[in-house]
Protein backbone atom coordinates (compact mmCIF):
# COMPACT_ATOMS: atom_id res chain seq x y z
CA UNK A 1 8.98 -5.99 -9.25
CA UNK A 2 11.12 -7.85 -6.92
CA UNK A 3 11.81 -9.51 -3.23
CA UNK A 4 13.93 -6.51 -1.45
CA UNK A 5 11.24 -6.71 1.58
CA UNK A 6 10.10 -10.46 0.58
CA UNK A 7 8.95 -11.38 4.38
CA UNK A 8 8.88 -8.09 5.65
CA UNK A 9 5.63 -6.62 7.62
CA UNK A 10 5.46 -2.72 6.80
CA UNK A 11 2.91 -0.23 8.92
CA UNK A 12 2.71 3.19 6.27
CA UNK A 13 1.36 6.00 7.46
CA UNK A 14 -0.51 8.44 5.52
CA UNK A 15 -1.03 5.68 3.36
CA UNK A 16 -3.61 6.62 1.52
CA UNK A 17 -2.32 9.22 -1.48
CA UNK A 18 0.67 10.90 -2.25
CA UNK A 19 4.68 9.79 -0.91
CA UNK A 20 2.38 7.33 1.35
CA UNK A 21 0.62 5.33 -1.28
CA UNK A 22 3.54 5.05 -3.21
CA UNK A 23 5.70 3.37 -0.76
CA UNK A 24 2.43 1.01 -0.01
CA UNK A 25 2.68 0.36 -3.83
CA UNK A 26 6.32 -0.34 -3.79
CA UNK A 27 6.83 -2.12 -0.58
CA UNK A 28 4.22 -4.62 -1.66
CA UNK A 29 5.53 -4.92 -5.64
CA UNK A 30 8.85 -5.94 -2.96
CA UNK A 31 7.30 -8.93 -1.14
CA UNK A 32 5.99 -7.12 2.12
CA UNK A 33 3.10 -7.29 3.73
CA UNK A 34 1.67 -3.30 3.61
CA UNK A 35 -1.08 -2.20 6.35
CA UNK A 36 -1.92 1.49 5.53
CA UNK A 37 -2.91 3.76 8.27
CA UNK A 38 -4.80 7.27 7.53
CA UNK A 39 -8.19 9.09 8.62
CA UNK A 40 -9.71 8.23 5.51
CA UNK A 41 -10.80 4.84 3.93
CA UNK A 42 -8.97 2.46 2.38
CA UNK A 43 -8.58 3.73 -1.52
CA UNK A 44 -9.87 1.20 -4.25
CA UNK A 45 -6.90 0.95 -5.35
CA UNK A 46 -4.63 0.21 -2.51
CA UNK A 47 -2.40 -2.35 -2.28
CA UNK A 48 -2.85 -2.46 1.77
CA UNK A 49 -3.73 -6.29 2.99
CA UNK A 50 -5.22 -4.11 6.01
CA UNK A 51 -6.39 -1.21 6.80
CA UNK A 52 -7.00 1.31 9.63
CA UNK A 53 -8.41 4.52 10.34
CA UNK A 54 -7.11 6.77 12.99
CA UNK A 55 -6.18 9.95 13.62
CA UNK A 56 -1.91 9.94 14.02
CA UNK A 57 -2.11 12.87 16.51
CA UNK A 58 -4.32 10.79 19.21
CA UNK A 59 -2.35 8.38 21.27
CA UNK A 60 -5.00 6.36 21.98
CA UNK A 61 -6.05 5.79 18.44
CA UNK A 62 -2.76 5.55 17.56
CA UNK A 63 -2.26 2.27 20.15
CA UNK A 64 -5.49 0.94 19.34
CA UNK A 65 -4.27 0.75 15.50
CA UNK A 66 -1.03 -0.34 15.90
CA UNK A 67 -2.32 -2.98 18.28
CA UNK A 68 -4.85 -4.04 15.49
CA UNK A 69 -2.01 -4.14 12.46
CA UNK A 70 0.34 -6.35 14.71
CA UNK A 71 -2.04 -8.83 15.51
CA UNK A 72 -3.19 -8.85 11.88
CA UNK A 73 0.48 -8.73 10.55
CA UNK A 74 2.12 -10.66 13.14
CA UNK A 75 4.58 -7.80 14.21
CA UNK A 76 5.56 -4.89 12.60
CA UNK A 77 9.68 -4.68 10.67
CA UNK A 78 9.29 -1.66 8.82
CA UNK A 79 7.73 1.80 10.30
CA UNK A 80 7.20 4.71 7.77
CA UNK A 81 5.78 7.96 9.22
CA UNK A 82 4.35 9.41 5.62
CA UNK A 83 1.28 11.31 7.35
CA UNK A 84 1.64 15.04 6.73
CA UNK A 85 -0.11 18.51 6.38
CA UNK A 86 0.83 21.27 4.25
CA UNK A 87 0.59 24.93 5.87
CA UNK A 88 0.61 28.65 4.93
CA UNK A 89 1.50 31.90 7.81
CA UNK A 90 4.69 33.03 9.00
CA UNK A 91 5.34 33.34 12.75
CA UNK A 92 3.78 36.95 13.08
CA UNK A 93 0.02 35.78 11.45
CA UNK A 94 -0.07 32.02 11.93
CA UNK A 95 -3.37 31.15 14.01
CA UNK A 96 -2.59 28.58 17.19
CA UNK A 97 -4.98 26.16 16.40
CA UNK A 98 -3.25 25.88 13.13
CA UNK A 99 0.25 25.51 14.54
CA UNK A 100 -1.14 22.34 16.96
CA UNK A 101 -2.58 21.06 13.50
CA UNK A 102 0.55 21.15 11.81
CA UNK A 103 2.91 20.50 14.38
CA UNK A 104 0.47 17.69 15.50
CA UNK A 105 0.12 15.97 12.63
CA UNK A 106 3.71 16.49 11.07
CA UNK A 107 5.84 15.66 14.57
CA UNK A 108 3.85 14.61 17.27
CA UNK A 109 1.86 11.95 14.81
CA UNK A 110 5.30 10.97 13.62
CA UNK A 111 6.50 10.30 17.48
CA UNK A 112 3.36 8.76 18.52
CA UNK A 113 3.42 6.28 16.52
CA UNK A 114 6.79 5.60 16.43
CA UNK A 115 6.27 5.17 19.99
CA UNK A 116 3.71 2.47 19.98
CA UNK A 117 6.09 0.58 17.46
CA UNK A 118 9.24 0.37 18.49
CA UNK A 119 9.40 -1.26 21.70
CA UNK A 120 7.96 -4.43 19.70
CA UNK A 121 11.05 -4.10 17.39
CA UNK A 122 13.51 -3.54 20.30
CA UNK A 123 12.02 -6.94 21.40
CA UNK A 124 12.33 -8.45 18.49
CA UNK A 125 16.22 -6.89 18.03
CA UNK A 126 15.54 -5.66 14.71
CA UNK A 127 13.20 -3.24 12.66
CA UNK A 128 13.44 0.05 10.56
CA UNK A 129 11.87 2.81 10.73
CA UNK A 130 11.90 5.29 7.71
CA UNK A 131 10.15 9.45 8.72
CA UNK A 132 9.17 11.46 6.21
CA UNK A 133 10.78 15.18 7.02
CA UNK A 134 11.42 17.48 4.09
CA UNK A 135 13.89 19.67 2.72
CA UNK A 136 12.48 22.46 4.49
CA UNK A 137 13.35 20.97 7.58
CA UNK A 138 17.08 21.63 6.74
CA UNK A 139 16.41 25.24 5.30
CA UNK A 140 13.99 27.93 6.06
CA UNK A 141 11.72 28.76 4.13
CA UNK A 142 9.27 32.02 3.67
CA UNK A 143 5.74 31.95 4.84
CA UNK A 144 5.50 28.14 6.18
CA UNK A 145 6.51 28.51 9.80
CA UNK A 146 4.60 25.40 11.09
CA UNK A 147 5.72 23.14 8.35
CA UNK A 148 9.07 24.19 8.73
CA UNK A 149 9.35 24.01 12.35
CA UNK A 150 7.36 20.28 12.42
CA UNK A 151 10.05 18.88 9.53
CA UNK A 152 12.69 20.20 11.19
CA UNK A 153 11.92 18.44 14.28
CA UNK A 154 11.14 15.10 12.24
CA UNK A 155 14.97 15.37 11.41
CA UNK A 156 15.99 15.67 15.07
CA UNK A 157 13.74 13.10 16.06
CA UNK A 158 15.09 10.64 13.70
CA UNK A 159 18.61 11.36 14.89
CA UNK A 160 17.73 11.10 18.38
CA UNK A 161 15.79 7.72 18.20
CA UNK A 162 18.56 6.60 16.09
CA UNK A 163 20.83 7.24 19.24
CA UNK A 164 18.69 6.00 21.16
CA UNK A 165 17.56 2.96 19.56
CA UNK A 166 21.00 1.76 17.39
CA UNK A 167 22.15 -0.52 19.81
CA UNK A 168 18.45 -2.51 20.25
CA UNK A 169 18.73 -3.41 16.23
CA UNK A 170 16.12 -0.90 15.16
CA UNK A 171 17.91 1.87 12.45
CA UNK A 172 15.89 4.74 12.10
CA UNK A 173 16.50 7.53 9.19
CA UNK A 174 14.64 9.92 7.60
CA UNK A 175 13.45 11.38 3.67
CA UNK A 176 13.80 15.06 2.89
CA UNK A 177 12.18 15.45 -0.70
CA UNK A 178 11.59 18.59 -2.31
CA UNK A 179 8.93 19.71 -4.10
CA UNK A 180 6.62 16.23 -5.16
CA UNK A 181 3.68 16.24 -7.35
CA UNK A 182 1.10 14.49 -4.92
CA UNK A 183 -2.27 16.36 -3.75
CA UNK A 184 -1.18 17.82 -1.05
CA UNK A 185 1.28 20.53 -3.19
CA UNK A 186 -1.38 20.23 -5.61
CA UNK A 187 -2.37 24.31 -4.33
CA UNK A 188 1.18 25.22 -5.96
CA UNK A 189 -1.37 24.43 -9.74
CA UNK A 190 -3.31 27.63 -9.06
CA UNK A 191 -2.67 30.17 -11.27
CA UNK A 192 -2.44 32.12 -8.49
CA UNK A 193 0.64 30.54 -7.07
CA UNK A 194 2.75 30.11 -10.64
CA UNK A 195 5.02 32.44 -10.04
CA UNK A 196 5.64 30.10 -6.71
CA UNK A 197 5.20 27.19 -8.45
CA UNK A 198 7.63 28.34 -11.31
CA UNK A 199 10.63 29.97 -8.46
CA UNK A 200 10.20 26.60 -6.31
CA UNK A 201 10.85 24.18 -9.31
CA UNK A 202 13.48 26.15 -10.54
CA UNK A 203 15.54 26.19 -7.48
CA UNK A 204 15.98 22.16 -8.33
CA UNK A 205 18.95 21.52 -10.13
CA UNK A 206 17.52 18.74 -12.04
CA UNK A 207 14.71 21.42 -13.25
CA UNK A 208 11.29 19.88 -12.36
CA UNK A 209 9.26 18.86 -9.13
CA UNK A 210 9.61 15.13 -8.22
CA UNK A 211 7.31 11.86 -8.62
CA UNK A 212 6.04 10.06 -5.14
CA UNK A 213 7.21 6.77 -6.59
CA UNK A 214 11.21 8.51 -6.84
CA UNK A 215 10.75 9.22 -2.60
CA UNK A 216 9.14 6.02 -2.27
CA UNK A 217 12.12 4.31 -4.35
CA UNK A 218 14.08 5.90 -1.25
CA UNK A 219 12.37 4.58 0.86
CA UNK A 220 12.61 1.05 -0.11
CA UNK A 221 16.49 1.40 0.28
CA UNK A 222 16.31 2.59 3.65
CA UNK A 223 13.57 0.03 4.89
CA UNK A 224 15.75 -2.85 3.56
CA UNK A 225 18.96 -4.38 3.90
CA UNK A 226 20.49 -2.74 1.42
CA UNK A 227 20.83 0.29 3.75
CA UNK A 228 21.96 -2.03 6.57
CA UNK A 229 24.82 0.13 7.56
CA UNK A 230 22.42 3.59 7.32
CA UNK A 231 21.01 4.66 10.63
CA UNK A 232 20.26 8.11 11.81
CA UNK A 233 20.64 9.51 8.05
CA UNK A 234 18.64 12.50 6.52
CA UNK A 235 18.62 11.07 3.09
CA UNK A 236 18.04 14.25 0.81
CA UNK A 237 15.80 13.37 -2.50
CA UNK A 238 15.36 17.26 -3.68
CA UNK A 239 16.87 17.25 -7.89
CA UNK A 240 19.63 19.02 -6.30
CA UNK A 241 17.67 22.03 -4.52
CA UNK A 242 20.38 22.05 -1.24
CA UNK A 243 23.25 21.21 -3.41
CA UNK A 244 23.41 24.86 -4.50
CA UNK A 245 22.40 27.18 -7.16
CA UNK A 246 22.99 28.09 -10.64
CA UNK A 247 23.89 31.04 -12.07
CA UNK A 248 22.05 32.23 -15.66
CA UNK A 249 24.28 31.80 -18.19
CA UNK A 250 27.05 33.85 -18.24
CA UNK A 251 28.17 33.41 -21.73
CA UNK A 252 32.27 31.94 -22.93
């Protein structure tokens, strides 16, 4: 498709369906070289040169596969954190051990491995690193306490390694989509939840969910040079759902 990240060595997280396996897709139709990390095997499909399995919320597997993808790559240039659980229960019913699943997964995954990357990129005086946060990390939003919270502090996160990484080379930003068609909002297609389903997509301006490949479009900008001068950004990729709301028609 083209050469936007023609040299480039990419680490994706989550890699293996949804926003995840589209940016593998579209980082390696750009010229990278893609190693997908995720607790399950590599898809058929994949377009992952390598592969590894570990569990994002475990520092030590987390070191052991980062170790093993920059020996393979040669180094590591582009970081995105796409590993991510969806979660139901407001403050008052949510269970702990699902709050330390969420939060685990969601921010401390995103952190650990972040952490295992970007001293090599502070070395090398250059890298990006792209999280995946959500636009319910900017807004509250009924019923989903732990996802909430765990975006939300994806967003800080970015900003704060962005402060505290800038000046090393290494830009950091972040994605907040809003509601994408991948398996894990797949639940929203019970009949059950279509009166959820229909609310959430029609709080988009644009009027329907979003594709993985549109965040993982996004993506690409931020992980390449054409976002050169971006750094410590929440880039919002929602069909308008924070940009405000419309009234039904109101007539002449």
């Amino acid at each position: 498709m083209g050469d936007r990240l023609s040299g480039k060595r990419a680490l994706v997280t989550g890699a293996a369906s949804g926003i995840g396996a589209a940016c593998a897709r579209r980082f390696a139709e750009e010229g990278a070289m893609v190693a997908g990390l995720d607790v399950v095997a590599k898809p058929d499909a994949s377009p992952c040169g390598a592969w590894v399995r570990a569990d994002v919320a475990d520092e030590g597997a987390v070191a052991a596969a980062v170790a093993e993808v920059r020996e393979g790559l040669g180094g590591i240039d582009v970081l995105v954190n796409a590993a991510g659980v969806l979660s139901v229960g407001g403050a008052d019913t949510l269970e702990e051990a699902e709050w330390e699943r969420v939060v685990g997964i969601n921010l401390k995954g995103t952190w650990l491995v972040s952490k295992h990357v970007v001293p090599h990129m502070v070395e090398a005086g250059r890298g990006s690193i792209v999280n995946l946060a959500s636009v319910e990390g900017l807004e509250g939003f009924s019923g989903q306490t732990a996802y909430n919270v765990s975006k939300g502090g994806v967003v800080l996160l970015t900003r704060n390694m962005a402060a505290d990484f800038g000046p090393a080379g290494v830009r950091v930003n972040c994605l907040c989509p809003g509601l994408i068609e991948t398996p894990m909002t797949s639940i929203l297609d019970d009949p059950a939840f279509a009166a959820v389903r229909d609310a959430f997509v029609g709080w988009h301006l644009l009027g329907r969910a979003g594709q993985p490949e549109e965040v993982a479009a996004a993506a690409l900008f931020l992980a390449s040079d054409d976002a050169s001068f971006v750094h410590g950004a929440a880039l919002v990729v929602d069909g308008g759902l924070t940009a405000g709301r419309r009234f039904p028609d109101l007539g002449p």
